[in-house]
PDB file of N, CA and C in Angstrom:
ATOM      1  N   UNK A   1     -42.217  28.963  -2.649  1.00  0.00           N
ATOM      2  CA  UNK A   1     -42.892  28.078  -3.568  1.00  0.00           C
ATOM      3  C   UNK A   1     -44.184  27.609  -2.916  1.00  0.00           C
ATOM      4  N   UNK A   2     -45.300  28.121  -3.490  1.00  0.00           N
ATOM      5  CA  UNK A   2     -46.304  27.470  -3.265  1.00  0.00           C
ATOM      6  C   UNK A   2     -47.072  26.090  -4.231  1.00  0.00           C
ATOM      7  N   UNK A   3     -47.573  24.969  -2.929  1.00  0.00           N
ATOM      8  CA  UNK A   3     -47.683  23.864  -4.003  1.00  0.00           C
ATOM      9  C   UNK A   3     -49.055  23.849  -3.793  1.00  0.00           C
ATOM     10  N   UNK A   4     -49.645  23.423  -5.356  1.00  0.00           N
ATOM     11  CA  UNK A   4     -51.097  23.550  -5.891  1.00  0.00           C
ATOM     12  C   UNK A   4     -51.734  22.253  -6.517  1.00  0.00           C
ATOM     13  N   UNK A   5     -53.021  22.071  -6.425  1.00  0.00           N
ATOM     14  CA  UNK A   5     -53.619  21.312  -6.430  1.00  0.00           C
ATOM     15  C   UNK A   5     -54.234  20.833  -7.995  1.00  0.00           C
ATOM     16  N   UNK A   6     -53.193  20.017  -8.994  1.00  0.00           N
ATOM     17  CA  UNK A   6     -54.008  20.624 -10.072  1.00  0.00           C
ATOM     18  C   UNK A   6     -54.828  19.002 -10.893  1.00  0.00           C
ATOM     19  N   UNK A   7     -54.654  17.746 -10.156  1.00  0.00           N
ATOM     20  CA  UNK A   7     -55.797  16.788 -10.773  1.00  0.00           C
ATOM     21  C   UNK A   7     -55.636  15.398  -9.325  1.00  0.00           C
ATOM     22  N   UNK A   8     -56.689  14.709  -9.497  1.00  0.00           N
ATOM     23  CA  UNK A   8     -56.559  13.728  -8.626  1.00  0.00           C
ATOM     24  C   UNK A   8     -57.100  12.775  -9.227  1.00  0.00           C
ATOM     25  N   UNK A   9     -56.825  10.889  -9.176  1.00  0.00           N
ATOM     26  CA  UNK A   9     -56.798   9.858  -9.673  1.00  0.00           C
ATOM     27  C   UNK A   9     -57.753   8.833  -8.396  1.00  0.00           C
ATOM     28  N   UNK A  10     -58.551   8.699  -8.759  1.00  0.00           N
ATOM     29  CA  UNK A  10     -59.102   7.142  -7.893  1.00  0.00           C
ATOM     30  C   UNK A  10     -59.184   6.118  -8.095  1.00  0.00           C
ATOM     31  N   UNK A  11     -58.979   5.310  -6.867  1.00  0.00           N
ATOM     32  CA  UNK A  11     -58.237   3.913  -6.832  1.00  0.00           C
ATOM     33  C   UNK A  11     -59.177   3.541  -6.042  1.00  0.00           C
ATOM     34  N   UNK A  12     -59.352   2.138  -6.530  1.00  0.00           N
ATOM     35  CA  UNK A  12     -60.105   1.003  -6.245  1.00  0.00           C
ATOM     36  C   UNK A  12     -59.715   0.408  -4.913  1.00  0.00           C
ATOM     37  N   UNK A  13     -59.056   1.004  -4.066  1.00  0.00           N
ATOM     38  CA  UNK A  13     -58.636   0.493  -3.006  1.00  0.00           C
ATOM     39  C   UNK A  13     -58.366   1.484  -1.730  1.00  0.00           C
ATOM     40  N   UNK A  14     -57.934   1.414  -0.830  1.00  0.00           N
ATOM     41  CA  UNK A  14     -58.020   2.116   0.482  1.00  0.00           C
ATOM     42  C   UNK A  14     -56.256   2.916   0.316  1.00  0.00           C
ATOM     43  N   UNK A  15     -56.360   3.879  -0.300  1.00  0.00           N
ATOM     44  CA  UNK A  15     -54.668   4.641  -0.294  1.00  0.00           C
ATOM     45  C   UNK A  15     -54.088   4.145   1.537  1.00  0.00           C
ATOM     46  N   UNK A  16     -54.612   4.535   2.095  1.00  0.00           N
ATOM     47  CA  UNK A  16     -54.409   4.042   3.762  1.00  0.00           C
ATOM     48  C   UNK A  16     -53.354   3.229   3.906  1.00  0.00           C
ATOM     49  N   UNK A  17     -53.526   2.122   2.962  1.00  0.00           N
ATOM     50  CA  UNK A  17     -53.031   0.968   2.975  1.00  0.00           C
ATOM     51  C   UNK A  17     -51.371   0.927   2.122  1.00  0.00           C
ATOM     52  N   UNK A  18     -51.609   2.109   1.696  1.00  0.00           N
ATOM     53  CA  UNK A  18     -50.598   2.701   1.154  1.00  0.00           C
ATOM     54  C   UNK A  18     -49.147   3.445   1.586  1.00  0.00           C
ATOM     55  N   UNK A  19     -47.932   3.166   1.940  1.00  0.00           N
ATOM     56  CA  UNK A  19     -46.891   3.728   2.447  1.00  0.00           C
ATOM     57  C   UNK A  19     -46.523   4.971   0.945  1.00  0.00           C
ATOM     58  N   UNK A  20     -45.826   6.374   1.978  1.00  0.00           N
ATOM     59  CA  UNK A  20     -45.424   7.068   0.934  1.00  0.00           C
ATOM     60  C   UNK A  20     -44.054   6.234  -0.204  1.00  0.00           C
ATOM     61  N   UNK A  21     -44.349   6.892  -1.209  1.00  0.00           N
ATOM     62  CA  UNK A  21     -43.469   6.451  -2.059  1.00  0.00           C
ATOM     63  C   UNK A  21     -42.741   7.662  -2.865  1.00  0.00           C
ATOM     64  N   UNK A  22     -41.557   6.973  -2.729  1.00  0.00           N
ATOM     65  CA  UNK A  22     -40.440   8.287  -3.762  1.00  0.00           C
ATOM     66  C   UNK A  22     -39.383   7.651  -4.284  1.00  0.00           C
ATOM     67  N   UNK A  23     -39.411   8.038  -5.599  1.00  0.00           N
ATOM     68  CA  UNK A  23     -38.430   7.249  -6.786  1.00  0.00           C
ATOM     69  C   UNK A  23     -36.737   7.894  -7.095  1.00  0.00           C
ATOM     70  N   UNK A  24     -36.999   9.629  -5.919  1.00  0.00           N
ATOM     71  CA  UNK A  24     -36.117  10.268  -6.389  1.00  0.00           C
ATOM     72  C   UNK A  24     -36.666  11.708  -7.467  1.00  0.00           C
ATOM     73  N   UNK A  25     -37.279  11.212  -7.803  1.00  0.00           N
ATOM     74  CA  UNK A  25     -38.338  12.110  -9.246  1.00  0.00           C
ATOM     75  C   UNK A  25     -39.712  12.456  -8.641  1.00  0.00           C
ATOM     76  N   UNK A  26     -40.266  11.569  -8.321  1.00  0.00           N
ATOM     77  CA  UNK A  26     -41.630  11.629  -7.829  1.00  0.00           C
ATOM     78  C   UNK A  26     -42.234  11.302  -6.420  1.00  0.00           C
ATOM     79  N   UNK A  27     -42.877  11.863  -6.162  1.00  0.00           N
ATOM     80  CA  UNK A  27     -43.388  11.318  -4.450  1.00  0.00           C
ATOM     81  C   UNK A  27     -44.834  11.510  -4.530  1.00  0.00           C
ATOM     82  N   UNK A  28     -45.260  10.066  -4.012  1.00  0.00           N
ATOM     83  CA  UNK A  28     -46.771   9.434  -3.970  1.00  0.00           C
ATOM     84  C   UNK A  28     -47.382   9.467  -2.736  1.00  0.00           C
ATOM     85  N   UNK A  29     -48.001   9.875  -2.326  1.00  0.00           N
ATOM     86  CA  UNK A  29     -48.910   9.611  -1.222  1.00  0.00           C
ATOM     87  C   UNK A  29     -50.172   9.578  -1.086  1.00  0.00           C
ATOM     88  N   UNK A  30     -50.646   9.143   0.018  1.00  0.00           N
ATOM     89  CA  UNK A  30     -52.212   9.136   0.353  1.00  0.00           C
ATOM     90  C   UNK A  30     -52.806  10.779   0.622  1.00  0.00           C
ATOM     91  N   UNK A  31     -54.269  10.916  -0.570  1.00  0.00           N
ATOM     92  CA  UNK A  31     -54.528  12.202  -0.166  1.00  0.00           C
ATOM     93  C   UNK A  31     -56.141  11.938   0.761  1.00  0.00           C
ATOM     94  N   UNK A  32     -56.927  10.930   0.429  1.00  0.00           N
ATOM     95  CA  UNK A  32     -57.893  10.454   1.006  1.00  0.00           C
ATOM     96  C   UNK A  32     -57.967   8.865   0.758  1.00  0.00           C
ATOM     97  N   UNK A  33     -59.672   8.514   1.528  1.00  0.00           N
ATOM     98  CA  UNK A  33     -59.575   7.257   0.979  1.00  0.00           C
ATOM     99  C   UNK A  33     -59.542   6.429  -0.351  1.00  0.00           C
ATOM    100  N   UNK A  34     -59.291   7.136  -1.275  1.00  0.00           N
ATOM    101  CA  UNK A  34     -59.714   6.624  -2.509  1.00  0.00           C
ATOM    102  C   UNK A  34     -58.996   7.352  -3.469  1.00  0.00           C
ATOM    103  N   UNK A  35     -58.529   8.362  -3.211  1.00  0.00           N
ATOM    104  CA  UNK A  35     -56.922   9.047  -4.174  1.00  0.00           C
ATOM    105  C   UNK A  35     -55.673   9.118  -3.661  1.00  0.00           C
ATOM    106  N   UNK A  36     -54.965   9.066  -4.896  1.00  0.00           N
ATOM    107  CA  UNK A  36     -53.427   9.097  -4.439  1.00  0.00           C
ATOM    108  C   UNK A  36     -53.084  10.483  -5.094  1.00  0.00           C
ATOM    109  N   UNK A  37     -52.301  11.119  -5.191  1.00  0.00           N
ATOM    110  CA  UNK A  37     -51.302  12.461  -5.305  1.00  0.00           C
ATOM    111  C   UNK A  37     -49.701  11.741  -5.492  1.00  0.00           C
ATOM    112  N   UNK A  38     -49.476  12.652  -6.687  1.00  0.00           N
ATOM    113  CA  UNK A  38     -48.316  12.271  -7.398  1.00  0.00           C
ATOM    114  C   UNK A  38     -48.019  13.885  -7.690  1.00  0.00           C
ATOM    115  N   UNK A  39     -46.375  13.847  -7.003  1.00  0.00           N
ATOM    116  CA  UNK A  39     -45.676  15.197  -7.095  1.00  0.00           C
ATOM    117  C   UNK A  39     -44.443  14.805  -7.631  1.00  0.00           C
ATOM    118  N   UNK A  40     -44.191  15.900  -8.686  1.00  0.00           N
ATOM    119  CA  UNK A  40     -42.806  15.726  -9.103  1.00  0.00           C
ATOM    120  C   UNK A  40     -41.932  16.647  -8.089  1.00  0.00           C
ATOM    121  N   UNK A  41     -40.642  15.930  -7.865  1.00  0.00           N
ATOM    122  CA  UNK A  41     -39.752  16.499  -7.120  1.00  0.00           C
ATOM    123  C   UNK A  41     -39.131  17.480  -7.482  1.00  0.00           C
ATOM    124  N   UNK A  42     -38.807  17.829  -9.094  1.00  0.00           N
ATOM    125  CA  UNK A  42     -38.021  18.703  -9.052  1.00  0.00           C
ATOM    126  C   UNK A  42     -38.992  20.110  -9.567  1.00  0.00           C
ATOM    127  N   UNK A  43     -40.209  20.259  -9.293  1.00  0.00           N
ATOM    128  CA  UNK A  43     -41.559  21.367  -9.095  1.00  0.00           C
ATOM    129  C   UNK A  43     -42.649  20.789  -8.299  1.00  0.00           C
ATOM    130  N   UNK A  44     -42.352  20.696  -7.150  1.00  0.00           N
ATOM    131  CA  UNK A  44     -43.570  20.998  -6.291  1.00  0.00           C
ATOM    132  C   UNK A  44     -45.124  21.491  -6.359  1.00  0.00           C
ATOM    133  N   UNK A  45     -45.007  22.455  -7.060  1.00  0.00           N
ATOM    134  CA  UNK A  45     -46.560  23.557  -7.371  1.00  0.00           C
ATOM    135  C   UNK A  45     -46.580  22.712  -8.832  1.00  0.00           C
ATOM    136  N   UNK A  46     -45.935  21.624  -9.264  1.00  0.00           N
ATOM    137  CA  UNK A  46     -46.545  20.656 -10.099  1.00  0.00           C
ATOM    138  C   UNK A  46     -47.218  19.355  -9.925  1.00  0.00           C
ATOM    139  N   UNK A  47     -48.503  19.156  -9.662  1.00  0.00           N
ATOM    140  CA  UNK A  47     -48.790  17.837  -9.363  1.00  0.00           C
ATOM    141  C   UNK A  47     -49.121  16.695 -10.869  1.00  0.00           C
ATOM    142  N   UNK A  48     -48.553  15.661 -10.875  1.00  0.00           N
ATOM    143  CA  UNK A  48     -48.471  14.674 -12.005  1.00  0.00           C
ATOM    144  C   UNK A  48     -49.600  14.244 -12.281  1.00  0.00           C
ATOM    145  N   UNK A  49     -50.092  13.861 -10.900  1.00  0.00           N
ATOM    146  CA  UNK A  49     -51.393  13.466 -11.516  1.00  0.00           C
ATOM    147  C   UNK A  49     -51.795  12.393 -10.089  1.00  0.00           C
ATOM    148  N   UNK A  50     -53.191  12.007 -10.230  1.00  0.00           N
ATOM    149  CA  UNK A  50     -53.250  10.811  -9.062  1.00  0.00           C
ATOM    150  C   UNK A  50     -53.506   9.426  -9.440  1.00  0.00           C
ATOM    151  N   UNK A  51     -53.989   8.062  -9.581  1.00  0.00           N
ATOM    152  CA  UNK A  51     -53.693   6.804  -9.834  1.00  0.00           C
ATOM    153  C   UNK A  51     -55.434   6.632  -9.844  1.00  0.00           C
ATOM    154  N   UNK A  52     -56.178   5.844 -11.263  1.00  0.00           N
ATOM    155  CA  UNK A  52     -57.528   5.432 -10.871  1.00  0.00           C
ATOM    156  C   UNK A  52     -57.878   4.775 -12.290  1.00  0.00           C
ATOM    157  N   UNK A  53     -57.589   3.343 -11.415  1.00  0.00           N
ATOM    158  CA  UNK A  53     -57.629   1.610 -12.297  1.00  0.00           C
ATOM    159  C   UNK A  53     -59.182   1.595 -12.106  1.00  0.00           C
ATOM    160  N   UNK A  54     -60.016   2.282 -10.953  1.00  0.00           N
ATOM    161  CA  UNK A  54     -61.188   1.444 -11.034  1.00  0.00           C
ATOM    162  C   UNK A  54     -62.319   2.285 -12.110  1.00  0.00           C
ATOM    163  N   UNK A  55     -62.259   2.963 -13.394  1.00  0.00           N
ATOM    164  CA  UNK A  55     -62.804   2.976 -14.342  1.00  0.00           C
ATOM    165  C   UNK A  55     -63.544   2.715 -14.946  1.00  0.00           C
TER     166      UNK A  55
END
């Protein structure tokens, strides 16, 4: 399984500051300073999407 890169979300804040997160379903992490990456767990080579309030 290869995992792929398919949107990213920016946030008004420093992801850094950010611990990974996983619900069981999904896992969040820091991809730089200013996006997050959202993977669903049960497809990998699916990315959800990334997080971006500052709009």
């Amino acid at each position: 399984m290869d995992v792929s890169h398919v949107s990213t979300l920016r946030v008004a804040f420093t992801p850094a500051h950010i611990q990974l997160t996983c619900d069981g379903v999904y896992l969040a992490l820091p991809k730089t300073r200013t996006v997050i990456g959202v993977w669903s767990l049960q497809d990998l080579s699916y990315k959800v999407g990334t997080l971006n309030p500052c709009k």
